[in-house]
Protein backbone atom coordinates (compact mmCIF):
# COMPACT_ATOMS: atom_id res chain seq x y z
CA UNK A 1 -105.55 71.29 -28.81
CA UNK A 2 -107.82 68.51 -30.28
CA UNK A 3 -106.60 65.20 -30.83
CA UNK A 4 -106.13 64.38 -34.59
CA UNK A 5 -109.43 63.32 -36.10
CA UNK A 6 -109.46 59.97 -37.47
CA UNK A 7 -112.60 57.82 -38.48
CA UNK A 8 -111.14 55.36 -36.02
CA UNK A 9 -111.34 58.15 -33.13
CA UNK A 10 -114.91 58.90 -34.17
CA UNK A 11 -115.91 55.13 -34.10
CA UNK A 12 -114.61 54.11 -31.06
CA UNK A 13 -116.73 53.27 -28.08
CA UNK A 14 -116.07 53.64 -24.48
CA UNK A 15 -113.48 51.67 -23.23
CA UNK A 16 -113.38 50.83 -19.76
CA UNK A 17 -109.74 50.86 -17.94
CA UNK A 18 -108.06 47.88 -16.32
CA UNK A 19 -106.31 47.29 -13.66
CA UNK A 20 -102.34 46.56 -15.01
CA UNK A 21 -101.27 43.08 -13.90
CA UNK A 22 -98.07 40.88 -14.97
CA UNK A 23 -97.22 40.28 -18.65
CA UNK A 24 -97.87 44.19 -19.16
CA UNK A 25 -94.60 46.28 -19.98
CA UNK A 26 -96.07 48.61 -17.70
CA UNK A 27 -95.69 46.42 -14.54
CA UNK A 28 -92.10 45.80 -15.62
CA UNK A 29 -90.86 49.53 -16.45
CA UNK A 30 -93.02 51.76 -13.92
CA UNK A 31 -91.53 50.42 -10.71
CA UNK A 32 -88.16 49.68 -11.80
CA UNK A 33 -85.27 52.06 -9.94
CA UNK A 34 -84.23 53.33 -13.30
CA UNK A 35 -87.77 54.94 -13.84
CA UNK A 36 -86.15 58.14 -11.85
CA UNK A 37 -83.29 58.26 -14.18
CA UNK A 38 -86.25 59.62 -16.70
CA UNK A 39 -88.98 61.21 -14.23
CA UNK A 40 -88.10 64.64 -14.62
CA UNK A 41 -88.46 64.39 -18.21
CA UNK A 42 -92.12 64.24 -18.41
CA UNK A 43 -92.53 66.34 -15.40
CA UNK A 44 -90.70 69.20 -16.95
CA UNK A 45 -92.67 68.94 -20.30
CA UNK A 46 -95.78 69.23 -18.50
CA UNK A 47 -94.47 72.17 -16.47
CA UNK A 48 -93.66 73.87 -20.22
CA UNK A 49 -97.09 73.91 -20.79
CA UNK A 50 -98.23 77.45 -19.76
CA UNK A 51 -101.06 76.31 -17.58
CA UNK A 52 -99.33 73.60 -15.79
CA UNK A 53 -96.47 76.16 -15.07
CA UNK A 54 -98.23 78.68 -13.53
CA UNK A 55 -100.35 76.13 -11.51
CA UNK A 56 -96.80 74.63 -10.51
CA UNK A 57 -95.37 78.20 -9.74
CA UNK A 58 -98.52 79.10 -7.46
CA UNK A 59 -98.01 75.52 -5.72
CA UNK A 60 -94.14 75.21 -6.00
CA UNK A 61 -94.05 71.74 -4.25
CA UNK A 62 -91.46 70.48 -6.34
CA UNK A 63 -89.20 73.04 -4.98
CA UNK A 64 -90.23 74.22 -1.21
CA UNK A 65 -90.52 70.18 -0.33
CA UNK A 66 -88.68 67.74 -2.97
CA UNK A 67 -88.72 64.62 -1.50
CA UNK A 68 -91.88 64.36 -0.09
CA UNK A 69 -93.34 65.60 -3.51
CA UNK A 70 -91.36 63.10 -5.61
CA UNK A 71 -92.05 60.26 -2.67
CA UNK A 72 -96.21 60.79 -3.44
CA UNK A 73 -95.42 61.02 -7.10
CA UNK A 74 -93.92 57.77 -7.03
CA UNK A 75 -97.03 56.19 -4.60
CA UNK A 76 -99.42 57.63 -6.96
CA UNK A 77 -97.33 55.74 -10.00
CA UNK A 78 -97.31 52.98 -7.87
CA UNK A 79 -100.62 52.46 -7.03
CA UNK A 80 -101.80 53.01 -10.54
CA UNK A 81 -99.70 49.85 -12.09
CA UNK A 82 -99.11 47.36 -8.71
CA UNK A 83 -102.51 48.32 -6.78
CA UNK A 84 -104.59 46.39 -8.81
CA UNK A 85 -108.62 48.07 -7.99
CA UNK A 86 -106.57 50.66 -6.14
CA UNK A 87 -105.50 52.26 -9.57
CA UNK A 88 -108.92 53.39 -10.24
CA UNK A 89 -109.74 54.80 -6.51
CA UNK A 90 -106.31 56.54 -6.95
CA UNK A 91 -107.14 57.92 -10.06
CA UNK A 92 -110.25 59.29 -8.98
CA UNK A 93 -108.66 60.98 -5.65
CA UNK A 94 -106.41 62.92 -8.24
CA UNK A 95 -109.22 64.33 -10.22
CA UNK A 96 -110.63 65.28 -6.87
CA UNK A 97 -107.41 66.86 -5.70
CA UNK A 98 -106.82 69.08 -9.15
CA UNK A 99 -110.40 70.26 -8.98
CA UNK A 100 -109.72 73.70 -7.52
CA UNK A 101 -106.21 73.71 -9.38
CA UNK A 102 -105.94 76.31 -12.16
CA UNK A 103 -103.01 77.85 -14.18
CA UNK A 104 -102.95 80.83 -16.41
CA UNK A 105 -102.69 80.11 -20.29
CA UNK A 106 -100.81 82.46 -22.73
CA UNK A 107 -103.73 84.88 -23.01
CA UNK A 108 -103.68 85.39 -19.26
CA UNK A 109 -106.92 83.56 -18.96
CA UNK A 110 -107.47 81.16 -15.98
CA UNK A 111 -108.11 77.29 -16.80
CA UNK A 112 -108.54 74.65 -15.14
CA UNK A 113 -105.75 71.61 -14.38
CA UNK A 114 -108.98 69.13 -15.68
CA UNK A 115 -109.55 71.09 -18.89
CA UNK A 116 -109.27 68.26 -21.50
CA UNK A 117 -105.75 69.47 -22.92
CA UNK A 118 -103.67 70.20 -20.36
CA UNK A 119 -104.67 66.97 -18.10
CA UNK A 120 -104.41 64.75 -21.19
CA UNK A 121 -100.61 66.23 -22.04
CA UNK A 122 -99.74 65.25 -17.93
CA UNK A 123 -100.64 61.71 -18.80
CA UNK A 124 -99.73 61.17 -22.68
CA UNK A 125 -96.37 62.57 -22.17
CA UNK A 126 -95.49 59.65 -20.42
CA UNK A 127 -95.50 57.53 -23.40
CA UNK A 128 -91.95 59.04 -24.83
CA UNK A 129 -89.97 59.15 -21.52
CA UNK A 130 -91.61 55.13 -20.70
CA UNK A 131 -89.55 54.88 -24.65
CA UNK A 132 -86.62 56.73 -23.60
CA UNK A 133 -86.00 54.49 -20.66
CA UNK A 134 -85.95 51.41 -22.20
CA UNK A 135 -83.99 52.92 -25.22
CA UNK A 136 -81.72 54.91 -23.16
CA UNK A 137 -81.18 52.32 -19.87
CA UNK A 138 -82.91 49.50 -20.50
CA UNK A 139 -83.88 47.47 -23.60
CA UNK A 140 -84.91 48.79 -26.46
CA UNK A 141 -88.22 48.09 -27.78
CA UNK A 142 -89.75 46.52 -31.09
CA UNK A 143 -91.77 48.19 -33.17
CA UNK A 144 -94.60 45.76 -31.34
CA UNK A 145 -93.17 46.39 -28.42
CA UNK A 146 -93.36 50.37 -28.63
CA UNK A 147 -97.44 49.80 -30.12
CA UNK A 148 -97.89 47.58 -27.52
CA UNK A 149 -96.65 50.42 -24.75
CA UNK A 150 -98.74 52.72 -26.36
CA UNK A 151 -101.55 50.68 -25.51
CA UNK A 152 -100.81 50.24 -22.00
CA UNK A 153 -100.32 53.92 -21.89
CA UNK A 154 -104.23 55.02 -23.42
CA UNK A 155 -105.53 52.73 -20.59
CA UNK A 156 -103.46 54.89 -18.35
CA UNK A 157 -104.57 57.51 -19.33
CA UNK A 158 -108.49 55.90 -18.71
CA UNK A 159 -107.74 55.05 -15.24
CA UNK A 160 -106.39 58.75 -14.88
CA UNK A 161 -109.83 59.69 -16.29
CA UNK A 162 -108.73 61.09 -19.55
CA UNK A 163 -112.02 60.43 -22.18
CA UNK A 164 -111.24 58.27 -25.26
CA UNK A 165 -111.60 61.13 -27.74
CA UNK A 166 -109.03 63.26 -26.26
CA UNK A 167 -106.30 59.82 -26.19
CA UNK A 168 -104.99 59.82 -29.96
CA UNK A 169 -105.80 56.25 -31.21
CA UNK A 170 -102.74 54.96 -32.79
CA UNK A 171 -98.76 55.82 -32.16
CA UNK A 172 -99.30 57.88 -35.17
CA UNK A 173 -101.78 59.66 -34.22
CA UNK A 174 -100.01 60.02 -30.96
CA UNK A 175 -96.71 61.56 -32.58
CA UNK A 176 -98.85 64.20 -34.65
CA UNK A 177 -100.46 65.33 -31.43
CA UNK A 178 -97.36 65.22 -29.83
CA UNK A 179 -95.18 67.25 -32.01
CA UNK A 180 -98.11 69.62 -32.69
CA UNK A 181 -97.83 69.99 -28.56
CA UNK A 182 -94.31 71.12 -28.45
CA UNK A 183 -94.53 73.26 -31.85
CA UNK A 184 -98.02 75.20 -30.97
CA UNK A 185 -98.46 74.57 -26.76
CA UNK A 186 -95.23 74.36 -25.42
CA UNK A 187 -93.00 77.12 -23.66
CA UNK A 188 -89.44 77.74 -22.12
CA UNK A 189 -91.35 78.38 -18.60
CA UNK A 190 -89.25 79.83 -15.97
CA UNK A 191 -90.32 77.03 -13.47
CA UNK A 192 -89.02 74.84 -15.18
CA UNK A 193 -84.94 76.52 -15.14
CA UNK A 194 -86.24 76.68 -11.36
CA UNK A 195 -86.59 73.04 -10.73
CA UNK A 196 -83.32 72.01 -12.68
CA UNK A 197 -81.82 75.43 -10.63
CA UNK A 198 -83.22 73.75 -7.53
CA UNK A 199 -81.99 70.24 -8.46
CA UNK A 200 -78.17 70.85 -7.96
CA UNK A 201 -78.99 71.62 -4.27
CA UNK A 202 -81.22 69.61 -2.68
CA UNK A 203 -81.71 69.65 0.89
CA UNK A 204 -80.78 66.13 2.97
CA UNK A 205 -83.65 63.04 2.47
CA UNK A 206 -86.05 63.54 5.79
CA UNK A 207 -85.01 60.68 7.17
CA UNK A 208 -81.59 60.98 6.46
CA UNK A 209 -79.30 61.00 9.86
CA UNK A 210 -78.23 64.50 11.12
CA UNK A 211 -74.79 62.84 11.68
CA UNK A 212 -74.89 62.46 8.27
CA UNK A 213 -75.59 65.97 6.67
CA UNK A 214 -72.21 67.10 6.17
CA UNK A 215 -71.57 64.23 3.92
CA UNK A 216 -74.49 64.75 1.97
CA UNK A 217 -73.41 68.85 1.84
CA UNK A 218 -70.11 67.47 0.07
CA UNK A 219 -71.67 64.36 -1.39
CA UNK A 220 -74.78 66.25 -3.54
CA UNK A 221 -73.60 68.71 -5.40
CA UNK A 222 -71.59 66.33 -7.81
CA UNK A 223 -74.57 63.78 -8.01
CA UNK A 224 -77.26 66.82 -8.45
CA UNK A 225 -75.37 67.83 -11.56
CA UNK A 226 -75.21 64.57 -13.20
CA UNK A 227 -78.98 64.53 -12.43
CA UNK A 228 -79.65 67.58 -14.09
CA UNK A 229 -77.10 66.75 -16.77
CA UNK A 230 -79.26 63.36 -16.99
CA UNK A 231 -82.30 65.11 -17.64
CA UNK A 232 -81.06 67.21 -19.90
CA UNK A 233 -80.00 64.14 -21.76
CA UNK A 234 -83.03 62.70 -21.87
CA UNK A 235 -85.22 65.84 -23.29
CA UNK A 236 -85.79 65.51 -27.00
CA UNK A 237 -84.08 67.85 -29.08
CA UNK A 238 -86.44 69.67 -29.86
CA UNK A 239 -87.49 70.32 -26.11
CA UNK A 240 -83.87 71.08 -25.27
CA UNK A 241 -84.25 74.31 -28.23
CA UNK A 242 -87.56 75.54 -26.50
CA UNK A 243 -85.88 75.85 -23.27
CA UNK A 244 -82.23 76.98 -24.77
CA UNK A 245 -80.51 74.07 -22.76
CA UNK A 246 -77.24 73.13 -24.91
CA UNK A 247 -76.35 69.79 -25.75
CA UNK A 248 -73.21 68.84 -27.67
CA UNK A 249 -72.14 65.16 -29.46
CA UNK A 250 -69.86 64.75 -26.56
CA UNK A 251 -72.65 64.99 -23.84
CA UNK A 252 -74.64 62.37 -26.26
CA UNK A 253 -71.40 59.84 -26.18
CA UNK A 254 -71.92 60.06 -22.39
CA UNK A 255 -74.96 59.70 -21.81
CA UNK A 256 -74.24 56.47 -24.40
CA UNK A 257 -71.72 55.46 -22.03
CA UNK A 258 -73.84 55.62 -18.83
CA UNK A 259 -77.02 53.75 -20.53
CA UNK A 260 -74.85 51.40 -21.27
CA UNK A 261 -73.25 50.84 -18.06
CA UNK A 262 -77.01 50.82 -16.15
CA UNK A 263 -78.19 49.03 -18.89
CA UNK A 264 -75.44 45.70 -18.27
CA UNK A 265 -75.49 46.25 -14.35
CA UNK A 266 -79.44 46.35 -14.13
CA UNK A 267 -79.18 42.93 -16.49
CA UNK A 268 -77.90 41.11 -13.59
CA UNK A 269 -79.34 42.76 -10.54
CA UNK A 270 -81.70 40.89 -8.23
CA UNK A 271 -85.33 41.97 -7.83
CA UNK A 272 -84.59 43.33 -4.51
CA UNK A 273 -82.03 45.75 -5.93
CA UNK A 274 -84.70 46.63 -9.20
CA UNK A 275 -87.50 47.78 -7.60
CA UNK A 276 -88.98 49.34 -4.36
CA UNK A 277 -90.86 48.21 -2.02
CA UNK A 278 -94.38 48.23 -3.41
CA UNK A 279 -93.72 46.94 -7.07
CA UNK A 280 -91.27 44.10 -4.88
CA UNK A 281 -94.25 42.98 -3.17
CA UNK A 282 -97.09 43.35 -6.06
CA UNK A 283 -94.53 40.97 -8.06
CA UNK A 284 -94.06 38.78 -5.15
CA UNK A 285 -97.64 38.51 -4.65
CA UNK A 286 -98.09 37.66 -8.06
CA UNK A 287 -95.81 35.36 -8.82
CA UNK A 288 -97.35 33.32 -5.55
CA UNK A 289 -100.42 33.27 -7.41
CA UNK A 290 -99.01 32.27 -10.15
CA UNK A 291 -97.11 29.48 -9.18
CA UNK A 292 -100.11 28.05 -6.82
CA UNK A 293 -97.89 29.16 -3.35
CA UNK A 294 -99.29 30.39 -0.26
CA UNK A 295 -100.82 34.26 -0.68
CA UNK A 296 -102.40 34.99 2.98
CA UNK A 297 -99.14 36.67 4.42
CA UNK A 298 -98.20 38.51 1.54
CA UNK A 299 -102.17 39.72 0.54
CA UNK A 300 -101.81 40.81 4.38
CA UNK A 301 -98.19 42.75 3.93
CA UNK A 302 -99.46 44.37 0.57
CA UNK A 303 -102.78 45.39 2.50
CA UNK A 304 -100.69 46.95 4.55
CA UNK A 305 -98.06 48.81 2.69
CA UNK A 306 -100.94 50.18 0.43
CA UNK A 307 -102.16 51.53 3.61
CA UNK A 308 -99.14 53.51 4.59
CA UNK A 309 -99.30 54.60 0.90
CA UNK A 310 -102.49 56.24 1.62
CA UNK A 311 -101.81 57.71 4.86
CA UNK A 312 -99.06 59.90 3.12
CA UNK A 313 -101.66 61.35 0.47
CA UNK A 314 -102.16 64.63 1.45
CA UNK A 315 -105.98 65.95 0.75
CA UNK A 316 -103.88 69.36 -0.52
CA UNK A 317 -101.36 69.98 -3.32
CA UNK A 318 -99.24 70.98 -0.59
């Protein structure tokens, strides 16, 4: 679908994408643990997109290999806010990987993962679960605050490759796209029931000890529920009727009741507990240069750890 016409849209030049650095919400919100409290919420709203579900069902990565899917997910989201030039390398090596990548649309008609639409929506859609974290776990933001996101998220969306005339311009432009998405684009896919299917038994972490499989047999089921439950919470209402997933006032008091309780715990916790090891070191390494401290060993441990981020890309969607 085209992005709603406006005579701001057709006056806009080319805007080049930045790298994201501190003082942008983005470097706060993408690395923080409570980021995978909401990542299946975009990920499934791209999957009900016809094209991106049948592209996901021919390549069901999510499913035959879990963690190592969601660990390169993560790099990837990594590198595009902490990695500083390394965002726009990485977003070029995904263009180059979703080249050959195509999906079937409604009409049974092959298209391509780059068309315009569909890798637009895998982008754009980010901008309402990036809200429903901080509203949800975090802090909510002001009406600045949410324009201000919004922002961050079009230049996302640049270093992702995504051409300035298919980002909508404003947040209002962005909420008439988006709603004309889910009323006119979206679809109760079956890959997507697969995934959540999937998600309430997980095989054990890779590097999870052997001696400690039987636990995580006992220990998962439980905690795979409340992450489905979880993402169920988190799907707007409206994508909860496309895919016929109920939700009753009850569930919403407890999902209160848990944002609340990650919300207060996450007020107090230490860096270290916040965020993995790549934003933890970006932040470190910034705050050194900030504050006029010594840089050479941590430029040299970032160097690094951005290299083991690259040696797990895979050249495949596999």
């Amino acid at each position: 679908m085209a992005v709603p016409a406006s005579s701001a849209a057709r006056s806009r030049q080319r805007v080049e994408p930045v790298p994201f650095g501190p003082g942008s919400l983005l470097w706060d919100l993408a690395g923080d643990r409570r980021s995978t409290l909401v990542f299946l919420m975009p990920t499934l709203m791209q999957a009900m997109h016809p094209v991106i579900g049948d592209a996901l069902t021919r390549r069901p990565v999510g499913i035959t290999d879990p963690w190592g899917r969601l660990t390169r997910s993560l790099d990837s989201i990594h590198l595009w806010i902490y990695g500083g030039d390394e965002a726009i390398a990485e977003g070029r090596r995904l263009i180059e990987l979703h080249k050959p990548v195509k999906g079937r649309d409604i009409t049974g008609r092959d298209r391509s993962a780059l068309s315009p639409e569909v890798w637009a929506w895998v982008v754009l859609s980010a901008y309402p679960a990036y809200l429903t974290l901080c509203e949800v776990f975090g802090e909510p933001l002001s009406p600045a605050g949410r324009q201000r996101l919004y922002s961050e998220i079009q230049n996302l969306a640049r270093i992702l490759g995504v051409r300035d005339r298919h980002i909508p311009p404003t947040t209002e432009d962005f909420w008439a796209y988006y709603h004309e998405m889910i009323a006119t684009r979206l679809v109760d896919h079956p890959y997507v029931h697969r995934v959540l299917a999937a998600g309430r038994a997980t095989p054990a972490p890779p590097g999870l000890r052997r001696a400690l499989h039987p636990l995580w047999r006992v220990a998962w089921p439980p905690l795979g529920r409340l992450g489905v439950w979880i993402t169920h919470g988190t799907f707007p209402p409206e994508v909860r009727d496309i895919l016929g997933i109920s939700w009753s006032a009850r569930d919403q008091y407890g999902l209160y009741l848990l944002g609340q309780a990650v919300r207060y715990a996450f007020r107090c916790a230490p860096e270290a507990v916040r965020y993995p090891a790549t934003p933890r070191l970006a932040r470190r390494l910034a705050h050194a240069q900030a504050t006029g401290r010594p840089t050479t060993a941590l430029h040299s441990q970032f160097a690094a750890r951005v290299a083991r981020l690259h040696a797990r890309n895979t050249e495949i969607l596999a």
